[in-house]
Protein backbone atom coordinates (compact mmCIF):
# COMPACT_ATOMS: atom_id res chain seq x y z
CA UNK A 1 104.86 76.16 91.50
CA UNK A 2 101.90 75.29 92.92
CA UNK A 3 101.54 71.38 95.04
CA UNK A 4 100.35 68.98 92.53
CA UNK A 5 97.04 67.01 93.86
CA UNK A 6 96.65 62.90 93.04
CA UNK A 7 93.37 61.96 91.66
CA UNK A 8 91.75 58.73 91.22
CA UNK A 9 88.24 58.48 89.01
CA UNK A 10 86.28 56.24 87.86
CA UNK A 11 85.27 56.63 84.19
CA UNK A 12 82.61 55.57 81.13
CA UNK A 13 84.13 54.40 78.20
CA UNK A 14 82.57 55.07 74.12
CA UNK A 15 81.44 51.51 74.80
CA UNK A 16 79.95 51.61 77.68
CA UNK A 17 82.70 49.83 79.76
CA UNK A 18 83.41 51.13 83.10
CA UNK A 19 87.54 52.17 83.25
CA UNK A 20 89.46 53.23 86.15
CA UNK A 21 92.87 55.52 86.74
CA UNK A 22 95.16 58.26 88.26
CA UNK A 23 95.78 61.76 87.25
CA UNK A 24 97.79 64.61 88.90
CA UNK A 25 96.34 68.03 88.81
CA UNK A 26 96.30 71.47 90.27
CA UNK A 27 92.81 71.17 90.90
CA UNK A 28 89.88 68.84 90.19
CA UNK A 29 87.80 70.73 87.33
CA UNK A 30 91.42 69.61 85.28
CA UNK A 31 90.91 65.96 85.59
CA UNK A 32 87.41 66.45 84.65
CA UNK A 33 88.78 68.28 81.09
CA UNK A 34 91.71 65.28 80.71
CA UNK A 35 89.13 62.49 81.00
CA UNK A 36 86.45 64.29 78.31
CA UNK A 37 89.64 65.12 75.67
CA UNK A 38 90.38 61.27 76.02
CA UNK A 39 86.48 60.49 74.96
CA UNK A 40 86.01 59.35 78.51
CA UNK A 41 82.68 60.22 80.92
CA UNK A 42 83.29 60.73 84.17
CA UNK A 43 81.27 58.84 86.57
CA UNK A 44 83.45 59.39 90.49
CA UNK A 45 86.71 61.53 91.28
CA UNK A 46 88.27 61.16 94.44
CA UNK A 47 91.45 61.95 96.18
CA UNK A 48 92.76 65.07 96.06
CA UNK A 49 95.68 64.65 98.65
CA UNK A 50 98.87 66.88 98.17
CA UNK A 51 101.86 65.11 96.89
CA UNK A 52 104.72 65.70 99.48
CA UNK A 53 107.48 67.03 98.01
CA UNK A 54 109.55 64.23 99.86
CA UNK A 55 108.04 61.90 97.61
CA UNK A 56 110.17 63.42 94.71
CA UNK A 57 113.55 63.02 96.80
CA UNK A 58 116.64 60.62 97.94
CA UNK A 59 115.72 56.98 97.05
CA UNK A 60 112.67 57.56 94.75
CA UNK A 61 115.12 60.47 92.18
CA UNK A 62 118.01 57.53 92.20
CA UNK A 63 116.42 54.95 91.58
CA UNK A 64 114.76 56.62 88.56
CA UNK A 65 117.36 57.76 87.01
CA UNK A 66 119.49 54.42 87.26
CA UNK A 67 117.15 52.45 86.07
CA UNK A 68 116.18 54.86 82.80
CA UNK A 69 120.40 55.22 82.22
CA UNK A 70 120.45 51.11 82.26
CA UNK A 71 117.35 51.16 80.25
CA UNK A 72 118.85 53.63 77.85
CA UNK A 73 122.05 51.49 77.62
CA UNK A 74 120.88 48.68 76.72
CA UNK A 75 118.95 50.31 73.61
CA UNK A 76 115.37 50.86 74.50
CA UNK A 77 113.94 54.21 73.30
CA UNK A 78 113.29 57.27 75.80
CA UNK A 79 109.64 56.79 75.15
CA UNK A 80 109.12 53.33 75.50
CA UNK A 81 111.83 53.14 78.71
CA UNK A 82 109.87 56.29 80.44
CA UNK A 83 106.08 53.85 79.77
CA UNK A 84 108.29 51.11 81.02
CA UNK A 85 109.40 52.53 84.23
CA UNK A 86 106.06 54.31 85.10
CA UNK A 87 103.78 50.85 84.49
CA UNK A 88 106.30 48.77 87.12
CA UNK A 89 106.62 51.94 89.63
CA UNK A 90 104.99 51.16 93.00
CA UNK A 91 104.01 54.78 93.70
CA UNK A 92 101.07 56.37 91.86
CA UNK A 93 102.28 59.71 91.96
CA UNK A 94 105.18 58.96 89.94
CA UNK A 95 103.42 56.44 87.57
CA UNK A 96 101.00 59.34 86.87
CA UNK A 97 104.29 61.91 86.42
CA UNK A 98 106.37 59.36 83.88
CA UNK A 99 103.37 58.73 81.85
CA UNK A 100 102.60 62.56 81.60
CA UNK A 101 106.67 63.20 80.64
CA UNK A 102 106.35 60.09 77.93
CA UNK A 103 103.39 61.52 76.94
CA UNK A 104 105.17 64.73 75.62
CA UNK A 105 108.30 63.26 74.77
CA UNK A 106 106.48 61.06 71.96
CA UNK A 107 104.65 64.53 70.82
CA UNK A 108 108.08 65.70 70.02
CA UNK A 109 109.02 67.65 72.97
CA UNK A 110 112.75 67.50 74.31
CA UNK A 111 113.11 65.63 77.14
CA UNK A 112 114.91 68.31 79.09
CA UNK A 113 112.19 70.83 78.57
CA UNK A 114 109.75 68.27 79.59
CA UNK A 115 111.76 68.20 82.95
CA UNK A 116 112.03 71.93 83.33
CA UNK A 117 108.36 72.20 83.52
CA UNK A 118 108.37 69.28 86.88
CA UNK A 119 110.79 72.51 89.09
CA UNK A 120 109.08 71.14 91.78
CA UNK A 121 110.81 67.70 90.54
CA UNK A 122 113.91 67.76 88.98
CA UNK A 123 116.86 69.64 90.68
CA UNK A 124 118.48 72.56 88.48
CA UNK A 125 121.23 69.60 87.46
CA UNK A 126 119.18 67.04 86.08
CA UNK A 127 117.37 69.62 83.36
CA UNK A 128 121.34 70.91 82.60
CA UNK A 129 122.79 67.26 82.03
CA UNK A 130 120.28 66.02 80.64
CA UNK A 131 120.10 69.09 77.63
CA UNK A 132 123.59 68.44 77.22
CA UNK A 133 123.55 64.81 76.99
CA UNK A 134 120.59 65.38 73.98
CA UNK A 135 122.89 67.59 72.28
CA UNK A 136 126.24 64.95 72.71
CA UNK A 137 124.07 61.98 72.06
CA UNK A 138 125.27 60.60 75.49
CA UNK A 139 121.74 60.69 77.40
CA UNK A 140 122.34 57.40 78.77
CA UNK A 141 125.82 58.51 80.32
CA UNK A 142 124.38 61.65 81.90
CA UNK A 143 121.55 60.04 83.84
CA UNK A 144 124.03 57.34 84.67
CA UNK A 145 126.79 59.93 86.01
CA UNK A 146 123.10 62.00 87.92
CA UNK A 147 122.19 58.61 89.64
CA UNK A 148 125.88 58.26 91.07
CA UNK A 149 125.67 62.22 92.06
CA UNK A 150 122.62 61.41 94.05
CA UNK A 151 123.98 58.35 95.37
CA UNK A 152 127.08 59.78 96.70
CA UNK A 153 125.50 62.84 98.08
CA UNK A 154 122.84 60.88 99.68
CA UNK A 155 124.84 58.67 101.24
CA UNK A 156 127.32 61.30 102.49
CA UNK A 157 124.19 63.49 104.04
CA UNK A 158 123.04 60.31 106.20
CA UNK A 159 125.85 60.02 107.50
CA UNK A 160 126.15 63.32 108.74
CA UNK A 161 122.75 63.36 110.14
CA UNK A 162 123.20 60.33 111.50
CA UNK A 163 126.32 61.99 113.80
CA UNK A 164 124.57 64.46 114.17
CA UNK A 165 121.23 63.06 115.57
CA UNK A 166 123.38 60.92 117.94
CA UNK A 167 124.47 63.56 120.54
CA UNK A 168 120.95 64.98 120.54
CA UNK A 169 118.85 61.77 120.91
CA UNK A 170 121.33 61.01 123.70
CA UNK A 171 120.74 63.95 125.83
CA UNK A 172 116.95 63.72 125.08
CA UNK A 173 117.38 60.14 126.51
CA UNK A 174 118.94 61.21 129.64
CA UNK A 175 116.59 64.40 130.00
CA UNK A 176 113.75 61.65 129.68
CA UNK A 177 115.61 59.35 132.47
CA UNK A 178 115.66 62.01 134.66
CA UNK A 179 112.19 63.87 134.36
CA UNK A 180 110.43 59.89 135.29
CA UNK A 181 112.42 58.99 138.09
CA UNK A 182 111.90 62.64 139.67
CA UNK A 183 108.31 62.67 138.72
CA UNK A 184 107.39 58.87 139.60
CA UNK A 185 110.39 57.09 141.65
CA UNK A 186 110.88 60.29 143.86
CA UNK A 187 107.78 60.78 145.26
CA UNK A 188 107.64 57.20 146.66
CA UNK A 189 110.66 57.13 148.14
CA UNK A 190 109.14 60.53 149.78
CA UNK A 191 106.43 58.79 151.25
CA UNK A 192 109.45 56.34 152.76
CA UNK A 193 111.29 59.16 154.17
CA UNK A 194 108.37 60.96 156.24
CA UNK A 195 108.14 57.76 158.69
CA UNK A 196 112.49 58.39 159.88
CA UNK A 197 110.83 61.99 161.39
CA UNK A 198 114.40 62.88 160.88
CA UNK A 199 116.04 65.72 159.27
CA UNK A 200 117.00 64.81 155.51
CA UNK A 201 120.24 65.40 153.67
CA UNK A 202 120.12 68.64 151.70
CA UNK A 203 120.81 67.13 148.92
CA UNK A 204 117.88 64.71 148.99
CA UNK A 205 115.58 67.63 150.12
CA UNK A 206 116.87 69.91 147.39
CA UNK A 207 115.59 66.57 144.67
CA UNK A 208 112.56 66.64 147.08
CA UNK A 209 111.69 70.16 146.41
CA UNK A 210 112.44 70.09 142.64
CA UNK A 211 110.24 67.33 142.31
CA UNK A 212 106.86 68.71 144.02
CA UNK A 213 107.96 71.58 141.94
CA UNK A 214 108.14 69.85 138.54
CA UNK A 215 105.18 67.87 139.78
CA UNK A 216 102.83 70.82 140.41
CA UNK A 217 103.77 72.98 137.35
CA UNK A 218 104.94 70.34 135.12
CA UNK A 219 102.08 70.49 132.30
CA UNK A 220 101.74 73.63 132.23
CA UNK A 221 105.63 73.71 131.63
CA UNK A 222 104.88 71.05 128.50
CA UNK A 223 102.17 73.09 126.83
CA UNK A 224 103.85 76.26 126.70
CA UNK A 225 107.24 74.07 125.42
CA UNK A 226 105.17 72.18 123.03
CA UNK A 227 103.32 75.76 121.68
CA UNK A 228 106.68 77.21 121.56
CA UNK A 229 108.38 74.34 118.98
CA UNK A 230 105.00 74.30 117.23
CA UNK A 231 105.55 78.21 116.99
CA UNK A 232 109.25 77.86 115.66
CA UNK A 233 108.84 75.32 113.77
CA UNK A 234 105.83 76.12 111.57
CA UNK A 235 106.54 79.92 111.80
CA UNK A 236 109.99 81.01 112.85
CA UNK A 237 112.31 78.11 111.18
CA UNK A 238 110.68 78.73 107.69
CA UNK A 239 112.21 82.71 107.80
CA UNK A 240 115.50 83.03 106.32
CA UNK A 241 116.56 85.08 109.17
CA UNK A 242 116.24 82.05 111.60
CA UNK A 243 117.36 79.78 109.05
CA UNK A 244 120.22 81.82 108.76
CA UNK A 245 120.91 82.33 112.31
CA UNK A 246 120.71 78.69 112.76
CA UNK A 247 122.77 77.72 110.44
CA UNK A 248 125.72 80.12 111.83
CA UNK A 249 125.39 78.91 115.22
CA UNK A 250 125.95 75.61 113.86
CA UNK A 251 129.08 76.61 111.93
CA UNK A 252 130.26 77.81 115.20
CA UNK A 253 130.58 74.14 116.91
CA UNK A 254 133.58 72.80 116.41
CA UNK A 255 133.26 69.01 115.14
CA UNK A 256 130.20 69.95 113.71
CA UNK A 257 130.75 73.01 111.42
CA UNK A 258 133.91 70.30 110.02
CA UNK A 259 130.96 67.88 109.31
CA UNK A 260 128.38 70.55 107.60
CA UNK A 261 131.49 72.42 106.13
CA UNK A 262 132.80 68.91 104.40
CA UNK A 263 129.07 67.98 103.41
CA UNK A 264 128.69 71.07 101.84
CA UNK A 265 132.09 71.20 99.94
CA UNK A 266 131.93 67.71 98.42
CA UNK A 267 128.49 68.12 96.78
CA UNK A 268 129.97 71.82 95.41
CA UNK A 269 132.68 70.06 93.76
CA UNK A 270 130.68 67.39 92.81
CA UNK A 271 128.29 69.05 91.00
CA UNK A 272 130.96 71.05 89.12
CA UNK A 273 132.58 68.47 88.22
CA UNK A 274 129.71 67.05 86.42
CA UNK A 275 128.74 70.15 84.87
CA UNK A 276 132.67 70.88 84.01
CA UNK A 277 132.90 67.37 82.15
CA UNK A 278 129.47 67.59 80.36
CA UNK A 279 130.38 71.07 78.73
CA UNK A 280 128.86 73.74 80.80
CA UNK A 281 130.49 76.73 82.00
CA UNK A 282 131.77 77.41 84.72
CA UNK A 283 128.98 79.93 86.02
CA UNK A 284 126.23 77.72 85.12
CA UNK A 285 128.12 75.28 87.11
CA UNK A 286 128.10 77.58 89.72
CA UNK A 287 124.51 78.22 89.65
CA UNK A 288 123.37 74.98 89.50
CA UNK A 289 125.96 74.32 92.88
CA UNK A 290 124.14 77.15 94.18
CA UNK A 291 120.83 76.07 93.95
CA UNK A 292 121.66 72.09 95.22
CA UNK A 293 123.34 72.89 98.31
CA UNK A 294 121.02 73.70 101.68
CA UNK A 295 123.22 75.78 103.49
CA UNK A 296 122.99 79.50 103.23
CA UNK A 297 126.43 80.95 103.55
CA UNK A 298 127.59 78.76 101.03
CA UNK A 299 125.07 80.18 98.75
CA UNK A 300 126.10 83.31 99.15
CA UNK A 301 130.04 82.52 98.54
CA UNK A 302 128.81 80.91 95.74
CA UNK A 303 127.04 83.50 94.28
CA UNK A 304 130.10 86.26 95.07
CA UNK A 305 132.24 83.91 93.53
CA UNK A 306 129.55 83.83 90.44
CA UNK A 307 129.86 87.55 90.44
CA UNK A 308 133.84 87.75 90.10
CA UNK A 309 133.76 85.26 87.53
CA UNK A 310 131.46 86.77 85.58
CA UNK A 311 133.78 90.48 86.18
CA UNK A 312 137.10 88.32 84.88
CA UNK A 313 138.25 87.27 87.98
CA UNK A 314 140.07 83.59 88.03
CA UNK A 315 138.20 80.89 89.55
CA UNK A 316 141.21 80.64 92.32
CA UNK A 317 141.19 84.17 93.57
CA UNK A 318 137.60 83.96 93.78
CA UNK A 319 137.75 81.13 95.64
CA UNK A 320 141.03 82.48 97.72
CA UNK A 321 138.81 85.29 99.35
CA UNK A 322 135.74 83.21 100.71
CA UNK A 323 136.67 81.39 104.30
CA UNK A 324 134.48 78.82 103.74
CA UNK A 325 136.57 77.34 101.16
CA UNK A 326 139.99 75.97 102.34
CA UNK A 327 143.33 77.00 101.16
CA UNK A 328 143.53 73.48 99.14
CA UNK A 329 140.96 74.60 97.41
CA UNK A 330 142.34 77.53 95.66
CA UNK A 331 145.62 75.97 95.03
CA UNK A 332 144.16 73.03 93.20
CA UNK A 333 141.84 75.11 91.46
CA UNK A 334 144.88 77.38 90.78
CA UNK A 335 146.69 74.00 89.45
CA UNK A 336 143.59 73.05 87.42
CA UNK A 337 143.17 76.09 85.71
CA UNK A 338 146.64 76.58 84.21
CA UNK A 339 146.97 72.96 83.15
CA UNK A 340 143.80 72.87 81.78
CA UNK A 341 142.33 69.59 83.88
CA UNK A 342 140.37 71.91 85.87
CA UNK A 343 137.66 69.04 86.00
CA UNK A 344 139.83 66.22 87.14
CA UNK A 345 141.09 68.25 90.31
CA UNK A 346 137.54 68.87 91.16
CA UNK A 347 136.77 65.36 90.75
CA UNK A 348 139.82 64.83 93.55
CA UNK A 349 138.70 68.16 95.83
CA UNK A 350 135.08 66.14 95.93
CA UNK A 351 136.44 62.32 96.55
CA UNK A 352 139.06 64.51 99.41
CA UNK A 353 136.30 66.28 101.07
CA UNK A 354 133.51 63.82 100.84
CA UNK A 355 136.18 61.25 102.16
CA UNK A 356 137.02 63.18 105.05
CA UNK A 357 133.73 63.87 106.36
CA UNK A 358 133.00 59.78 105.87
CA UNK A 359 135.98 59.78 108.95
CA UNK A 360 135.13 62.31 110.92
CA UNK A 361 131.55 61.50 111.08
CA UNK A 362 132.46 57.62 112.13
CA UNK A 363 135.54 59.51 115.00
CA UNK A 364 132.55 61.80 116.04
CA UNK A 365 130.04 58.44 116.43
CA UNK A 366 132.91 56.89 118.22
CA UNK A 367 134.11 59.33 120.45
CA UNK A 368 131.08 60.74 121.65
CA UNK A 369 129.13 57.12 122.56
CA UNK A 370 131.45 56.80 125.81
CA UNK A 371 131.31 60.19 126.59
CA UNK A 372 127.82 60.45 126.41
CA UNK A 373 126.85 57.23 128.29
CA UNK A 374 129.12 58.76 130.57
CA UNK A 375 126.86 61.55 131.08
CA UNK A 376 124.02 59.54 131.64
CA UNK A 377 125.14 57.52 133.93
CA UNK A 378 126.23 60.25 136.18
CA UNK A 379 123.05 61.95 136.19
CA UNK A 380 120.93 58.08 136.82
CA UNK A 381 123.76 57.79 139.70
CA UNK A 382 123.44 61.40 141.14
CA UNK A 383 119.74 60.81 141.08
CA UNK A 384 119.79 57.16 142.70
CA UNK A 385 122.47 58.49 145.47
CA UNK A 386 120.21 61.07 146.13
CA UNK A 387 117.19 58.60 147.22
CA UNK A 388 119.53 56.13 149.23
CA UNK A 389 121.16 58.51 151.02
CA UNK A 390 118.58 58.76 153.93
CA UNK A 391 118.36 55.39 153.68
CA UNK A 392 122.17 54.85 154.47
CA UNK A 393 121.73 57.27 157.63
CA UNK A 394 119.13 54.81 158.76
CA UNK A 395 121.22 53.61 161.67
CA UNK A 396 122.33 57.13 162.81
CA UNK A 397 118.35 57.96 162.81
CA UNK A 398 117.24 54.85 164.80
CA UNK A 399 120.32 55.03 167.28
């Protein structure tokens, strides 16, 4: 689907009145044809920015669909809640989007096919729930039970970004540290040790020659660094080869493959259990899991385990013979299936998993912040022995 553009125009009304507004088109030549069906001349268009896709995401998708299952509670039609939500909406993007899904819904058009137009939009999920909960009657229920999805998996990927973040800022900290007071600190304290006209430490002279060395062929040493994340980044890290390796490298680290491993398996079971208790299959549950989570081995369980199911297989030796799911998870499943409250045991695999990586994400915070200021503040102490220690000799030079 192509990036959706945000227009604003200026336009002459059938009586002569000047009238102002936002559309969102593919290109410009469209909000040109909208404004002329409406009985409107066009007098200036301007804009034409992409729409992020981030724009769509986290905070923005939740807080849409609480407020339309609260506005659906309390009785107000879907047409009148959508015109609602899009005239008090502080973004113009999604004022222009609501008023455009309203807009068909009051032509007759079923809300979830409106959504399954917006791909680009609405995750998989939302256009499943939201059929179903047309069909039941219990619209307002679904898009309350998607707005606590969101919230709970939004919540629980912070928090693992957050730990993850931590370790890395830390090190780029102490990197940082490092890099100044051997570029800037170092060479003054040079100056300082010519006038002893004594041999230095080896240490200190080792520092010494590092330093003329990072000094001299320092930015050329940041413009080939800086092309070669701009390179990865805008070329390499978009392939699903890299993506790929990535990710398995990261499964590889102990306390954080538990972190991404947890993440992952509490927004699988999450999703199926919404998709279990709202009527769908258990493929389609599947599918939609597959499409929601990020990480690319879990896709690819996911869709083996589709596979069996679809072949006859039982959930629970599908799920026995891919690693990434833990032995728990086959013998609830196993438990769930042959009492029949497969969906309440994935509700409990979900709260279990996504409960667990809550911990170890606050252990990993807390056990790391000492160890890493540790680290720190060995290399700032290496580095400030290192100056003083001609400095110390002093005596031994002037005697």
């Amino acid at each position: 689907m192509k990036k959706r553009r945000l227009y604003l125009w200026l336009a002459i009304d059938p009586n002569g009145g000047i009238c102002q507004g936002e559309l969102m088109a593919d290109k410009k030549s469209q909000v040109y044809q909208q404004l002329f069906e409406q009985g409107l001349q066009p007098y200036q268009i301007r804009g034409g920015k992409h729409i992020a896709p981030r724009l769509w995401r986290g905070e923005p998708m939740i807080q849409f669909t609480r407020q339309l299952a609260t506005l659906l509670q309390a009785g107000l039609p879907l047409v009148n809640g959508l015109q609602l939500l899009a005239k008090e909406h502080q973004s113009a993007a999604w004022r222009c989007l609501l008023l455009e899904i309203a807009h068909k819904v009051a032509q007759g058009q079923p809300f979830s096919e409106v959504i399954t137009e917006q791909q680009a939009v609405f995750p998989l999920i939302y256009r499943q729930l939201i059929a179903i909960g047309e069909l039941t009657g219990n619209l307002d229920r679904c898009c309350l039970q998607l707005a606590q999805q969101q919230e709970a998996q939004q919540k629980l990927q912070k928090k693992v970004v957050k730990a993850l973040r931590y370790p890395l800022f830390i090190c780029v900290v102490a990197i940082l540290v490092s890099i100044l007071m051997l570029v800037m600190v170092l060479p003054e304290f040079a100056k300082v040790y010519q006038s002893f006209d004594a041999p230095l430490p080896w240490f200190t002279q080792g520092l010494l020659n590092f330093s003329a060395l990072l000094i001299n062929t320092g930015p050329y040493l940041l413009v080939v660094l800086a092309g070669i994340i701009g390179f990865y980044l805008r070329y390499l890290h978009a392939l699903p080869d890299w993506q790929q390796r990535e990710q398995a490298t990261l499964l590889r680290i102990p306390l954080i493959s538990s972190l991404i491993k947890g993440s992952c398996l509490s927004q699988i079971f999450r999703i199926l259990t919404m998709t279990q208790q709202a009527g769908l299959t258990l493929v389609e549950g599947l599918h939609a899991a597959t499409l929601s989570v990020g990480n690319l081995f879990y896709r690819q369980a996911l869709e083996t385990i589709q596979q069996q199911l679809v072949q006859g297989h039982p959930f629970h030796s599908a799920l026995a013979q891919q690693t990434l799911f833990p032995s728990l998870c086959q013998q609830l499943v196993r438990v769930g299936e042959e009492s029949g409250t497969l969906d309440t045991l994935l509700g409990k695999l979900a709260h279990w998993h996504e409960q667990q990586t809550h911990e170890l994400a606050d252990t990993l915070a807390q056990t790391l912040e000492p160890l890493l200021m540790m680290v720190v503040g060995g290399i700032v102490g290496i580095l400030v022995i290192a100056m003083y220690l001609p400095i110390f000799q002093l005596g031994n030079v002037l005697g």
